[in-house]
N, C-alpha and C. Protein backbone atom coordinates (compact mmCIF):
# COMPACT_ATOMS: atom_id res chain seq x y z
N UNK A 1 111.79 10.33 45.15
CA UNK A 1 110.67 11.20 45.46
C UNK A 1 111.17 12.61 45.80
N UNK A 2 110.10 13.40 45.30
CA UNK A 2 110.37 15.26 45.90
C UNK A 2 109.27 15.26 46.32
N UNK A 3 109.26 15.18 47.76
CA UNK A 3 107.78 15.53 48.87
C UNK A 3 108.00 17.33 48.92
N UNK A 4 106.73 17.84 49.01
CA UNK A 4 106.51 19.10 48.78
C UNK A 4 105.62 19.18 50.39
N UNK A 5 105.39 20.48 50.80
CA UNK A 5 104.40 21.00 51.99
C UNK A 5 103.88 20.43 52.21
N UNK A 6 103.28 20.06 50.66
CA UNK A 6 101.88 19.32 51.16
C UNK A 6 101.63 17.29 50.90
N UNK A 7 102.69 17.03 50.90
CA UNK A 7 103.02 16.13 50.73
C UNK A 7 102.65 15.01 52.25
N UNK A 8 101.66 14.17 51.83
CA UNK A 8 101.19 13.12 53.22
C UNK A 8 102.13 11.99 53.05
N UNK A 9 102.58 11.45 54.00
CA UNK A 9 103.47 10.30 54.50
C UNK A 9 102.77 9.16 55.06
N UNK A 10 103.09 7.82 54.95
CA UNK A 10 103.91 7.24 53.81
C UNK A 10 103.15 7.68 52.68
N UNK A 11 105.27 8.04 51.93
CA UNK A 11 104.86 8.84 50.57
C UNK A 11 104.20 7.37 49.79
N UNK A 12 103.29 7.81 48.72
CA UNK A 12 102.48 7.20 47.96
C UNK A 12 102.62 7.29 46.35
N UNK A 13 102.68 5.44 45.92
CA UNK A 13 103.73 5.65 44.55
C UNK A 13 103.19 7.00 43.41
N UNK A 14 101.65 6.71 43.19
CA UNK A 14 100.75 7.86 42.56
C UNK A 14 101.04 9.17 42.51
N UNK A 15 100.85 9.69 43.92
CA UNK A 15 100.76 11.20 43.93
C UNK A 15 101.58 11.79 44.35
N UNK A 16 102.62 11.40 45.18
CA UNK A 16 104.27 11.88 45.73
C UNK A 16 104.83 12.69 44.18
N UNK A 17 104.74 13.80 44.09
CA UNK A 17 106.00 14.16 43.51
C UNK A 17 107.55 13.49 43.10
N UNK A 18 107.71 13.34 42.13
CA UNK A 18 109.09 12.89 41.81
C UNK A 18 110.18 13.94 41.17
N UNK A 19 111.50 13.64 41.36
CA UNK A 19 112.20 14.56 40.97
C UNK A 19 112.52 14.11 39.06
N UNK A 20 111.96 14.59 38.37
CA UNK A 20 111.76 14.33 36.79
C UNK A 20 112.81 14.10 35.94
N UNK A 21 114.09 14.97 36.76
CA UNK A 21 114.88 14.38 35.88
C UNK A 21 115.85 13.86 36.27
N UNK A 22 115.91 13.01 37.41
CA UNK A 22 115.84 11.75 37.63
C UNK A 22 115.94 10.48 36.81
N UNK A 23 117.10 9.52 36.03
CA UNK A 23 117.12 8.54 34.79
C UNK A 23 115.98 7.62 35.33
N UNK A 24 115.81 7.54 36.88
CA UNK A 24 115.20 6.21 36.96
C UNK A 24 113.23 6.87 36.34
N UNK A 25 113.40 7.92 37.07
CA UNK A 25 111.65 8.26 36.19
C UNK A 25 111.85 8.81 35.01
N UNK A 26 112.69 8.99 33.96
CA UNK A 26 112.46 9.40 32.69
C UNK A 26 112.56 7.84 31.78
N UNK A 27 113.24 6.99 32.49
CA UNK A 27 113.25 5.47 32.17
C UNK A 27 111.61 4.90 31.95
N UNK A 28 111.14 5.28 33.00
CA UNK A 28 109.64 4.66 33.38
C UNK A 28 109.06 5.68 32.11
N UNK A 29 109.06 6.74 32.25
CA UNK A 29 108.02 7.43 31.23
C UNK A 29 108.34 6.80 29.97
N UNK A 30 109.60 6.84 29.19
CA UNK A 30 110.15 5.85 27.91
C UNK A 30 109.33 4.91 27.80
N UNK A 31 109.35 4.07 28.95
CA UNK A 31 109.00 2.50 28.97
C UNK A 31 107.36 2.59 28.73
N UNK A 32 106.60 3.31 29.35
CA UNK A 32 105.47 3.81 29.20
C UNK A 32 104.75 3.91 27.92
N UNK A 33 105.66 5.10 27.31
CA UNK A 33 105.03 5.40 25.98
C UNK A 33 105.19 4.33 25.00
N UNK A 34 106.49 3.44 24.74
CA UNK A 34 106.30 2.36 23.99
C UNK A 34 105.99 0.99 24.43
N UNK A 35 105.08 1.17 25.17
CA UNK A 35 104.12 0.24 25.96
C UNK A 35 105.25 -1.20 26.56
N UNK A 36 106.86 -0.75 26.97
CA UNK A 36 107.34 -1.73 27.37
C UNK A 36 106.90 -2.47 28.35
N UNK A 37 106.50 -4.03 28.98
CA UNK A 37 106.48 -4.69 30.33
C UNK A 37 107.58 -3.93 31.20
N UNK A 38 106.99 -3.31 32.48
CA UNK A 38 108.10 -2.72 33.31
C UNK A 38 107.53 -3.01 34.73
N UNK A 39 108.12 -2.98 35.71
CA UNK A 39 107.82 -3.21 36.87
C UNK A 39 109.22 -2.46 37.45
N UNK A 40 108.63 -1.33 37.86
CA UNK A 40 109.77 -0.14 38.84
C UNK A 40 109.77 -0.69 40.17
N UNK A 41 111.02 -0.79 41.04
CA UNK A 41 110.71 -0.16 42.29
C UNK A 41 111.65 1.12 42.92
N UNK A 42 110.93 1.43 43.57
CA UNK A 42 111.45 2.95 44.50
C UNK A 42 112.04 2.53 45.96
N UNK A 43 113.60 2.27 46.12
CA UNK A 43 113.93 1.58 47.46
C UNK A 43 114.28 3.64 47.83
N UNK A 44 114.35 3.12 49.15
CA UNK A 44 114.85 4.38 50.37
C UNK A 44 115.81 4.22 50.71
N UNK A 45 115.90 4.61 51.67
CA UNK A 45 117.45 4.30 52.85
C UNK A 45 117.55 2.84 52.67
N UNK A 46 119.00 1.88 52.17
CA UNK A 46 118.80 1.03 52.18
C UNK A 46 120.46 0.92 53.08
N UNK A 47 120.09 -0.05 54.18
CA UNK A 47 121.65 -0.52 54.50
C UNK A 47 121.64 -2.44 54.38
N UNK A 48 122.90 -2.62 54.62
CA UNK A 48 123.37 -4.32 55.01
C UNK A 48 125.12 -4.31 54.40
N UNK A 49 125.36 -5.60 54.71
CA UNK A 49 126.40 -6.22 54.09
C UNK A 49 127.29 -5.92 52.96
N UNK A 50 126.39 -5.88 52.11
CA UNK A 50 126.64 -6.10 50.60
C UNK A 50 126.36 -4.40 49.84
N UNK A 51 125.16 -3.41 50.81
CA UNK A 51 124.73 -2.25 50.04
C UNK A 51 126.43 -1.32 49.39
N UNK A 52 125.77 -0.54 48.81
CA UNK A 52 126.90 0.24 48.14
C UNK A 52 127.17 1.83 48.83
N UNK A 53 126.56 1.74 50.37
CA UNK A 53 126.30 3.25 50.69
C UNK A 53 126.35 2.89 52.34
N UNK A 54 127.14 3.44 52.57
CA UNK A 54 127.12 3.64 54.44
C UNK A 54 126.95 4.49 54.89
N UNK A 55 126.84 5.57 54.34
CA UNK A 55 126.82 6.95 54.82
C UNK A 55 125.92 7.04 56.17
N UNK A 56 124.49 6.43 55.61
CA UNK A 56 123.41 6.71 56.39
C UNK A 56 123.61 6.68 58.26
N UNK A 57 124.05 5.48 58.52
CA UNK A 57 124.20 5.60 59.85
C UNK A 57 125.81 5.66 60.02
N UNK A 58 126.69 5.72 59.07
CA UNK A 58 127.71 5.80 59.65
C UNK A 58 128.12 7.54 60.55
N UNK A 59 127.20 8.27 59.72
CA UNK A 59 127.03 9.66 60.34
C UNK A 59 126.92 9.81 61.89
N UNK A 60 126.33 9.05 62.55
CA UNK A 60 125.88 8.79 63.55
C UNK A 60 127.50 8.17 64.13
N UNK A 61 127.63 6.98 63.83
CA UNK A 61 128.71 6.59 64.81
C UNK A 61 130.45 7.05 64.45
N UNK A 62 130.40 8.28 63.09
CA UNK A 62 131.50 8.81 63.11
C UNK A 62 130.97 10.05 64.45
N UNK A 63 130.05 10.51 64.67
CA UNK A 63 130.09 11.58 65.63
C UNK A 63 130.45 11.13 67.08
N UNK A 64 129.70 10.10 67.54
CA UNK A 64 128.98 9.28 68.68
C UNK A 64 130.90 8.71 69.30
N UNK A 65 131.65 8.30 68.55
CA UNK A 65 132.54 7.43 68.50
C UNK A 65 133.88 8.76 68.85
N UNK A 66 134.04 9.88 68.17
CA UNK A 66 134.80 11.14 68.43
C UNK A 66 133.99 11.66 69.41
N UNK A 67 132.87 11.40 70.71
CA UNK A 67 132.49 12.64 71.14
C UNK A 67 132.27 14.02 70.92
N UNK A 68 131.74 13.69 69.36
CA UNK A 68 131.47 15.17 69.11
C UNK A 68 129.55 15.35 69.08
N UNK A 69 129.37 16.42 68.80
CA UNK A 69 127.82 16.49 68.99
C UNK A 69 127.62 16.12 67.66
N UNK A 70 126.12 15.34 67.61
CA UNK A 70 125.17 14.83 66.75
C UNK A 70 124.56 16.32 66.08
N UNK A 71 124.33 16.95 65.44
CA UNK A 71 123.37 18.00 64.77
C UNK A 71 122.50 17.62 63.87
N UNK A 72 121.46 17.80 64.44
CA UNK A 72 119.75 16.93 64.07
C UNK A 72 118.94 18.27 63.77
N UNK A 73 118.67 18.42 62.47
CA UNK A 73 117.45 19.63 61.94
C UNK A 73 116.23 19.46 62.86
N UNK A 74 115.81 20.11 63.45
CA UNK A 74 114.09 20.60 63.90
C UNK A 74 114.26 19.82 65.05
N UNK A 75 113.61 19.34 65.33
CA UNK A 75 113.16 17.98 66.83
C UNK A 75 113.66 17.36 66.95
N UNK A 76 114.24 16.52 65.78
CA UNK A 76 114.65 15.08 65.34
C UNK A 76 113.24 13.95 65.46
N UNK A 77 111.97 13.98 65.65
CA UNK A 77 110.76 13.25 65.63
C UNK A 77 110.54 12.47 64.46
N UNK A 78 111.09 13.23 63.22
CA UNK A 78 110.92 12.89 61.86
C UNK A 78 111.13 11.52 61.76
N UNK A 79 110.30 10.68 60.76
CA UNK A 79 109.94 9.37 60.90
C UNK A 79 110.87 9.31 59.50
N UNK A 80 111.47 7.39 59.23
CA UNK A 80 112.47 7.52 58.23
C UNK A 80 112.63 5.93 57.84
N UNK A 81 112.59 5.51 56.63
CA UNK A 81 112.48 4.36 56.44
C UNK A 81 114.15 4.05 55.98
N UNK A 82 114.61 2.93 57.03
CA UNK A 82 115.56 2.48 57.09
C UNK A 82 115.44 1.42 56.59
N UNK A 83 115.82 0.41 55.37
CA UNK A 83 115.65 -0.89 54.89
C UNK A 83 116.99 -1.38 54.57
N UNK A 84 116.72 -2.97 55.53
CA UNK A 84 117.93 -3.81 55.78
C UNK A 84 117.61 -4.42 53.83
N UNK A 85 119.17 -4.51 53.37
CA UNK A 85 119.36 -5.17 51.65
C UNK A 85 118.58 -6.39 51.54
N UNK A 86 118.84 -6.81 52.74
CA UNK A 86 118.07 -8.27 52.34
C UNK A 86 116.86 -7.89 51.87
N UNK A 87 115.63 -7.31 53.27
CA UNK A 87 114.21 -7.06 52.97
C UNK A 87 113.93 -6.56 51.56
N UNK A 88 115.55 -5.44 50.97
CA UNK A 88 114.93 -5.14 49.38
C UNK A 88 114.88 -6.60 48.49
N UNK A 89 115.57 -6.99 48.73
CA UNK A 89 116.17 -8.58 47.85
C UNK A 89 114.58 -8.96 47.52
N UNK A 90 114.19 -9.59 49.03
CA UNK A 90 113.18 -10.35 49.18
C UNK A 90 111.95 -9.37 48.38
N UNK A 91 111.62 -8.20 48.23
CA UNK A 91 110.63 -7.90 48.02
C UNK A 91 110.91 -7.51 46.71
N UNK A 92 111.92 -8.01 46.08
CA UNK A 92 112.06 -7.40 44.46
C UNK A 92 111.96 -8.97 44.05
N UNK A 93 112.00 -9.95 44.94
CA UNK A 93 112.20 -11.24 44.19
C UNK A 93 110.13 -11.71 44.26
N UNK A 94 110.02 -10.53 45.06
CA UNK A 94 108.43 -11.42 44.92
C UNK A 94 107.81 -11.02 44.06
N UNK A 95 108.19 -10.55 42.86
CA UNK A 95 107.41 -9.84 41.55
C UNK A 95 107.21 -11.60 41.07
N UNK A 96 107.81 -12.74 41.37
CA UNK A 96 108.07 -13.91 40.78
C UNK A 96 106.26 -14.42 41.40
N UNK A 97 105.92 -13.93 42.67
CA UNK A 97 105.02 -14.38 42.84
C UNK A 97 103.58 -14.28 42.09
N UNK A 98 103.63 -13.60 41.03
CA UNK A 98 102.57 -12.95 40.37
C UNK A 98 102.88 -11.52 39.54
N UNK A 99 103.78 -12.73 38.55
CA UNK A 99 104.08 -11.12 37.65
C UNK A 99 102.94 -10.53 36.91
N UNK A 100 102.36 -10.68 36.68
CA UNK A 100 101.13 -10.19 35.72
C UNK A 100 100.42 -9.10 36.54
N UNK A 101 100.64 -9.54 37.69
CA UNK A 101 99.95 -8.58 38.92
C UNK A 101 101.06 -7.09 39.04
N UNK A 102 102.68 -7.44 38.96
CA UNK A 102 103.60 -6.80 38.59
C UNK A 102 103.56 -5.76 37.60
N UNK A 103 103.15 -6.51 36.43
CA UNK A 103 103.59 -5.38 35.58
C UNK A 103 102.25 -4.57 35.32
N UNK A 104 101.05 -4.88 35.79
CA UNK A 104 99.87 -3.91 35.62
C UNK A 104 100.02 -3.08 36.79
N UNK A 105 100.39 -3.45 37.77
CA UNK A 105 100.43 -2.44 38.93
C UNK A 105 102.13 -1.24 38.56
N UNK A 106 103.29 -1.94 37.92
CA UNK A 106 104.19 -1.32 37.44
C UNK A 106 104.73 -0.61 38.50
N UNK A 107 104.40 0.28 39.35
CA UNK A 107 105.68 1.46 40.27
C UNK A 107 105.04 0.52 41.60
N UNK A 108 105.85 0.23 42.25
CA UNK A 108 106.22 -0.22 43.61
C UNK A 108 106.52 0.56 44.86
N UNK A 109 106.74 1.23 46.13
CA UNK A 109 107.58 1.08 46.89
C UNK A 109 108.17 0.50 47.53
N UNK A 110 109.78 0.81 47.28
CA UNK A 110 110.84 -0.63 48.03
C UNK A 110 110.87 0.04 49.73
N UNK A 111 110.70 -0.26 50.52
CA UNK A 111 111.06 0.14 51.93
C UNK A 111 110.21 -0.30 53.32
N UNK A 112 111.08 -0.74 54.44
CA UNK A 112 110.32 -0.99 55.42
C UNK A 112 108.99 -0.43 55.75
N UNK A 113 107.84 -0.77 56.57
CA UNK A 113 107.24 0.04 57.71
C UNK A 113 107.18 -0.06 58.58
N UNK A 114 108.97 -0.87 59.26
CA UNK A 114 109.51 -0.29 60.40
C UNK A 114 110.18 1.02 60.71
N UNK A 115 109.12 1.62 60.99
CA UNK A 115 110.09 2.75 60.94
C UNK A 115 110.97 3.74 62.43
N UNK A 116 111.89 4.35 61.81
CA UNK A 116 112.41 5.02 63.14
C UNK A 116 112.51 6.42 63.39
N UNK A 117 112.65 7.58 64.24
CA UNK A 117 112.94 8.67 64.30
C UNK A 117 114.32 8.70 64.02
N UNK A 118 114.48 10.26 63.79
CA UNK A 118 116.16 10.54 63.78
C UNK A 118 116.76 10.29 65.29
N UNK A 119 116.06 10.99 65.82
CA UNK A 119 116.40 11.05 67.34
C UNK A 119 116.42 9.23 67.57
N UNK A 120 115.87 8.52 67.38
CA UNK A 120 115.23 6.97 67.89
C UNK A 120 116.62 6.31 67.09
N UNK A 121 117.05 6.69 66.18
CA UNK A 121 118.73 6.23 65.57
C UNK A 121 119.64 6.67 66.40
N UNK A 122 119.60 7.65 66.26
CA UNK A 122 120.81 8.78 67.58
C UNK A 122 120.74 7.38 68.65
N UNK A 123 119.37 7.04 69.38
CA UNK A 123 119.65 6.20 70.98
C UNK A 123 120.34 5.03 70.48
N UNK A 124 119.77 4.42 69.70
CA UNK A 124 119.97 3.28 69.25
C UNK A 124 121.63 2.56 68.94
N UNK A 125 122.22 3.97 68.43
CA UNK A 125 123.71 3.95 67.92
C UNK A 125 124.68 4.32 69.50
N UNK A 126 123.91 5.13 69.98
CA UNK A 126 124.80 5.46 71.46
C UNK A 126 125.14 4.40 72.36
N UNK A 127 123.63 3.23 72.24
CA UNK A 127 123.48 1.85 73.04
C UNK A 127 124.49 0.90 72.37
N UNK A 128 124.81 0.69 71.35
CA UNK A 128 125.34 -0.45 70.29
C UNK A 128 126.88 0.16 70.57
N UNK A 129 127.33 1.27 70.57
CA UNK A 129 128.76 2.06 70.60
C UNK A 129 129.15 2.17 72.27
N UNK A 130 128.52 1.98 72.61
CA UNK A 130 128.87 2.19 74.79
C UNK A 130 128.98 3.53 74.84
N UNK A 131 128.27 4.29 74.39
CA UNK A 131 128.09 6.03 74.66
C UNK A 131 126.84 6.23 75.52
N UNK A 132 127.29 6.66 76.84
CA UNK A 132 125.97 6.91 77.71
C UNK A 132 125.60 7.84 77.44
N UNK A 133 126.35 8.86 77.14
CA UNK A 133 125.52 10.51 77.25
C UNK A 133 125.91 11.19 75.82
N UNK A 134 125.33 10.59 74.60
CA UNK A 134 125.32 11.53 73.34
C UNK A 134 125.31 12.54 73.48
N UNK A 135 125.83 13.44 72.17
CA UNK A 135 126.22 14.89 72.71
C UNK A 135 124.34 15.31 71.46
N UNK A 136 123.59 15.60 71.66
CA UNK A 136 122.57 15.64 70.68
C UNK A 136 122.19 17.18 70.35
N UNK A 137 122.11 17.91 69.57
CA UNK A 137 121.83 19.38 69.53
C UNK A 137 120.72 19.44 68.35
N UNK A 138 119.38 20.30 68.60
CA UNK A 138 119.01 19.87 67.75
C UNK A 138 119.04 21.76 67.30
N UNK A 139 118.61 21.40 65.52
CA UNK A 139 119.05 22.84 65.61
C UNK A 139 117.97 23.55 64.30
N UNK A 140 117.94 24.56 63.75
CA UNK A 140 116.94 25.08 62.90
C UNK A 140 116.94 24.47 61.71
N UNK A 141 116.00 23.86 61.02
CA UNK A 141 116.26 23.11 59.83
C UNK A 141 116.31 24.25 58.93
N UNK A 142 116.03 25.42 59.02
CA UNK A 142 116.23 26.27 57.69
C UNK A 142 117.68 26.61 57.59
N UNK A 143 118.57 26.22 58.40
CA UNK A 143 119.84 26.17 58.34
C UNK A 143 120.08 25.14 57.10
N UNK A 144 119.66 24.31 56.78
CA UNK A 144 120.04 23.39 55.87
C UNK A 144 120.50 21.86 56.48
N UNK A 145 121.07 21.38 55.34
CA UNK A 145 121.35 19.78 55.63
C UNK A 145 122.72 19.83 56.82
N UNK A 146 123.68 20.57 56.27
CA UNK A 146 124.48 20.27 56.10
C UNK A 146 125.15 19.04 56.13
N UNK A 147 125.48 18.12 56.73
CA UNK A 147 126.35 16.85 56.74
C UNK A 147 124.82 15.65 56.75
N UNK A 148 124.40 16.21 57.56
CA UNK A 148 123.05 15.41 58.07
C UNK A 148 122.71 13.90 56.92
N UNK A 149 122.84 12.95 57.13
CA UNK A 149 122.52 12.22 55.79
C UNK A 149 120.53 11.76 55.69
N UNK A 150 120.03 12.63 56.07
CA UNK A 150 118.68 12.31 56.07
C UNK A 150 118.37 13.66 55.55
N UNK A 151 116.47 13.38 54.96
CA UNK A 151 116.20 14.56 54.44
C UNK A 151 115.50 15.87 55.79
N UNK A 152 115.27 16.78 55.65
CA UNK A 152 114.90 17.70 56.50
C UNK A 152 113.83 17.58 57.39
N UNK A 153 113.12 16.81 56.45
CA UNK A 153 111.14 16.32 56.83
C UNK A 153 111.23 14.74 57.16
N UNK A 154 110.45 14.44 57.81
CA UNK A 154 109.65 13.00 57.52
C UNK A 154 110.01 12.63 55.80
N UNK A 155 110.30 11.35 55.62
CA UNK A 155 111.00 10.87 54.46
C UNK A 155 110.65 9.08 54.65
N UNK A 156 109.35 8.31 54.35
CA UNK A 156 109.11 7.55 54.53
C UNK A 156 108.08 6.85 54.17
N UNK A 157 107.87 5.55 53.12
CA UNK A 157 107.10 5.28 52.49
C UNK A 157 106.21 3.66 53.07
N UNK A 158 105.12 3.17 52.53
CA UNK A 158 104.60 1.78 53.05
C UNK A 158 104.66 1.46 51.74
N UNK A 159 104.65 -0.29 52.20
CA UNK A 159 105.44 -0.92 51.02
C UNK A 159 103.54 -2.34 51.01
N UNK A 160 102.42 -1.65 51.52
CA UNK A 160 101.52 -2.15 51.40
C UNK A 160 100.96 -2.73 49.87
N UNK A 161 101.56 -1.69 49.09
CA UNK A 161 101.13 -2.10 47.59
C UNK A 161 101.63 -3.77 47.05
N UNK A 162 102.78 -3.73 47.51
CA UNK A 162 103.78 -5.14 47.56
C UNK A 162 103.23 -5.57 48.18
N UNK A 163 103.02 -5.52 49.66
CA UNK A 163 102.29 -6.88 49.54
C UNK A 163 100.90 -7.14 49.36
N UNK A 164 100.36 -6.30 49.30
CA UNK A 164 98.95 -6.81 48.78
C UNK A 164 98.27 -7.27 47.12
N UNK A 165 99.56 -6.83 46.19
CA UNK A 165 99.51 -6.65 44.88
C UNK A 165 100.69 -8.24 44.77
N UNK A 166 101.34 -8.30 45.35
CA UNK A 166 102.49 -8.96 45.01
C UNK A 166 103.14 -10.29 46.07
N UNK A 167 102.10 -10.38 47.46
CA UNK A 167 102.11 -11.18 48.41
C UNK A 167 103.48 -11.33 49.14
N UNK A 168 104.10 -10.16 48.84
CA UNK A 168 105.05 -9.85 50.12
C UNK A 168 104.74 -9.95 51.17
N UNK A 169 105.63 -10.63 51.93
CA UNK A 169 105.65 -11.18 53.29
C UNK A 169 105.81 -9.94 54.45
N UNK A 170 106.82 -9.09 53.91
CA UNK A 170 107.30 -7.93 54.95
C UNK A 170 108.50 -7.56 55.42
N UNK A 171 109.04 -6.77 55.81
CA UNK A 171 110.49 -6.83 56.50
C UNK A 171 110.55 -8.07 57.66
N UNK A 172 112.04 -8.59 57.58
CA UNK A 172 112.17 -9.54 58.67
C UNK A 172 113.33 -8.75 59.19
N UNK A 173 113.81 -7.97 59.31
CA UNK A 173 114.40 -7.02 59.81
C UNK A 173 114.59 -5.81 60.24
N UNK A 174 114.91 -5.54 61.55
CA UNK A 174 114.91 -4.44 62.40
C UNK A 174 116.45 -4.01 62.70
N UNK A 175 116.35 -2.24 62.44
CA UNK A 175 117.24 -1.47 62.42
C UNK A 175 117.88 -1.85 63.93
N UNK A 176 116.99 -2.13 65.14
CA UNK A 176 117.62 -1.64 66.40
C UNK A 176 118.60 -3.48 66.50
N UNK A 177 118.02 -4.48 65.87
CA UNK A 177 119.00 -5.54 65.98
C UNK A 177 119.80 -5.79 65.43
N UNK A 178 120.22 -4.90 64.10
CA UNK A 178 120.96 -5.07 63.05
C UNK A 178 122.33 -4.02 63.24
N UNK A 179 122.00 -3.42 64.17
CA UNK A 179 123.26 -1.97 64.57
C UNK A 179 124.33 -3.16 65.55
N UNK A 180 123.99 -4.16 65.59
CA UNK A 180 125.53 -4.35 66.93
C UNK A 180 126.25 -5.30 65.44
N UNK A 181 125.86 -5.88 64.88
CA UNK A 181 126.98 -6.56 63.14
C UNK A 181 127.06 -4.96 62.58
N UNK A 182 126.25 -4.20 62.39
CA UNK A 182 126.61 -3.15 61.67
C UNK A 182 127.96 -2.40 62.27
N UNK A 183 127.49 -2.49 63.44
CA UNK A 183 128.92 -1.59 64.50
C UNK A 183 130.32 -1.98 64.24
N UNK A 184 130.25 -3.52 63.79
CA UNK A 184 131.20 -4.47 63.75
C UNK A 184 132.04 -4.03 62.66
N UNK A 185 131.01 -4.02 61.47
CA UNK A 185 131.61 -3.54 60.15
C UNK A 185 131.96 -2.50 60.09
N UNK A 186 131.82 -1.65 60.68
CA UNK A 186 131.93 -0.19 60.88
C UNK A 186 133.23 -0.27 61.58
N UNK A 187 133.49 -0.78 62.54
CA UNK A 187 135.24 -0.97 63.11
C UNK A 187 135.94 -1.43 62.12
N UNK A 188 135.42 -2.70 61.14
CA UNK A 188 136.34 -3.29 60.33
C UNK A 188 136.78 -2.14 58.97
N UNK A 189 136.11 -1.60 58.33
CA UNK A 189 136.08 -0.75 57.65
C UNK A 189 136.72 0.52 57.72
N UNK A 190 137.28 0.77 59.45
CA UNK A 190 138.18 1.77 59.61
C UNK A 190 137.93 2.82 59.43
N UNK A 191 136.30 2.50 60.42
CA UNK A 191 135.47 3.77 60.78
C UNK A 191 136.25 4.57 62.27
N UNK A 192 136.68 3.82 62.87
CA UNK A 192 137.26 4.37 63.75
C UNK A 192 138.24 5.45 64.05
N UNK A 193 139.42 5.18 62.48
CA UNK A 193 140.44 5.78 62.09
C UNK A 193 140.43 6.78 61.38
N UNK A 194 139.29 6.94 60.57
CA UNK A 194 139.18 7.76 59.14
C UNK A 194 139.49 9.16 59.85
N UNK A 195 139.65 9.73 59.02
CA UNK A 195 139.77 11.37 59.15
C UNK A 195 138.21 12.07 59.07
N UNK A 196 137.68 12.79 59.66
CA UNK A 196 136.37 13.14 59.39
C UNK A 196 136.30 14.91 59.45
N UNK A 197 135.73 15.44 58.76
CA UNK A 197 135.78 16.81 58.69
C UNK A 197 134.23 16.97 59.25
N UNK A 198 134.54 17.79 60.41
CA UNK A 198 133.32 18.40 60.84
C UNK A 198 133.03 19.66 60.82
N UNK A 199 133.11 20.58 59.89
CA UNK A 199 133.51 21.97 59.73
C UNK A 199 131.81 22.44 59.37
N UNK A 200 131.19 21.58 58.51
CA UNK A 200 129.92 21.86 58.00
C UNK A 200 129.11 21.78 59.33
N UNK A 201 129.03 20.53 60.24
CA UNK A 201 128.20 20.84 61.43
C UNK A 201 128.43 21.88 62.35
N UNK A 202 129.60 22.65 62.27
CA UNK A 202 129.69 23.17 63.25
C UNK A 202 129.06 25.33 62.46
N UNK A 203 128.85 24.60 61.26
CA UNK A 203 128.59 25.93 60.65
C UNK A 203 126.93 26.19 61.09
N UNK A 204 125.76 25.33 61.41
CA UNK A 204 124.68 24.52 61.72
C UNK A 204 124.90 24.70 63.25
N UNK A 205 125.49 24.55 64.09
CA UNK A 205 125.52 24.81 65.48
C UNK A 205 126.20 25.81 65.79
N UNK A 206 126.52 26.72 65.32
CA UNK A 206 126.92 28.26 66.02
C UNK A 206 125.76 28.83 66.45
């Protein structure tokens, strides 16, 4: 998705802006015009075990873990759909429950509507790591991303279409119980050790 100004949250598969050239939506338009059976989905932030991407919260406990400050665009209030791999699993396997319902409905959203703040990750990671007093700064989002692994705005979709189209059950997983195994992997993985360049946040906090 490319949410614009005017863009209402949870983004919505229909009218959300997409970024076009993008393979996964020029795929769908293809599939479209030669009337292929398709059933898309659109996952978000996805973490677990098995995902191919840590970035998301590892941002958090490479800062939290060096005592260095957190740098959070605007408030940090911004709402953000965090989805444990499994919950995607489960909700890509329930197209089985009624494909026909699948492929006429066709675009999906993959993602919790548990959702969390930036700031509400920041506590969450400080509690799971034994950090009483995060260093948290929040700072002008027209400064840019820099390191930040979230988007600038609210970035967060409902996955109501699934289940009401497709009899998804729902997330059975929550970000705030899933951070003390995540923490785990995060030591094993030699999060502790890595080298981390913080040169970009600190360009964002001057």
């Amino acid at each position: 998705y490319k949410p614009t100004e005017e863009t209402a949250f949870p983004m919505a598969e229909d009218t959300t802006p997409i970024k076009e050239s993008a393979g996964q939506a020029q795929f769908e338009e293809y599939a479209a015009e030669i009337g292929l059976p398709l059933v898309s989905f659109r996952p978000q932030y996805i973490y677990g075990p098995k995902s191919n991407k840590w970035d998301y919260i590892d941002w958090y406990f490479d800062r939290l873990c060096r005592d260095q400050v957190l740098p959070i665009p605007g408030d940090g209030s911004q709402k953000v759909s965090l989805t444990n791999s499994q919950d995607v699993a489960s909700l890509l396997s329930s197209v089985l429950n009624n494909e026909e319902a699948a492929i006429q409905t066709r675009i999906f959203n993959c993602g919790t509507d548990d959702l969390v703040s930036y700031n509400e990750v920041a506590a969450l990671c400080m509690e799971v790591a034994g950090v009483k007093e995060g260093k948290i700064q929040h700072y002008d989002a027209s400064l840019g991303k820099a390191k930040f692994p979230f988007r600038l705005t609210d970035f967060f979709v409902s996955p109501d279409r699934a289940k009401e189209a497709l009899g998804w059950d729902g997330p059975k997983n929550k970000l705030k119980d899933d951070l003390e195994w995540y923490f785990e992997l995060y030591k094993e993985r030699g999060g502790l050790e890595r080298e981390i360049d913080f040169s970009a946040d600190d360009e964002v906090l001057k």
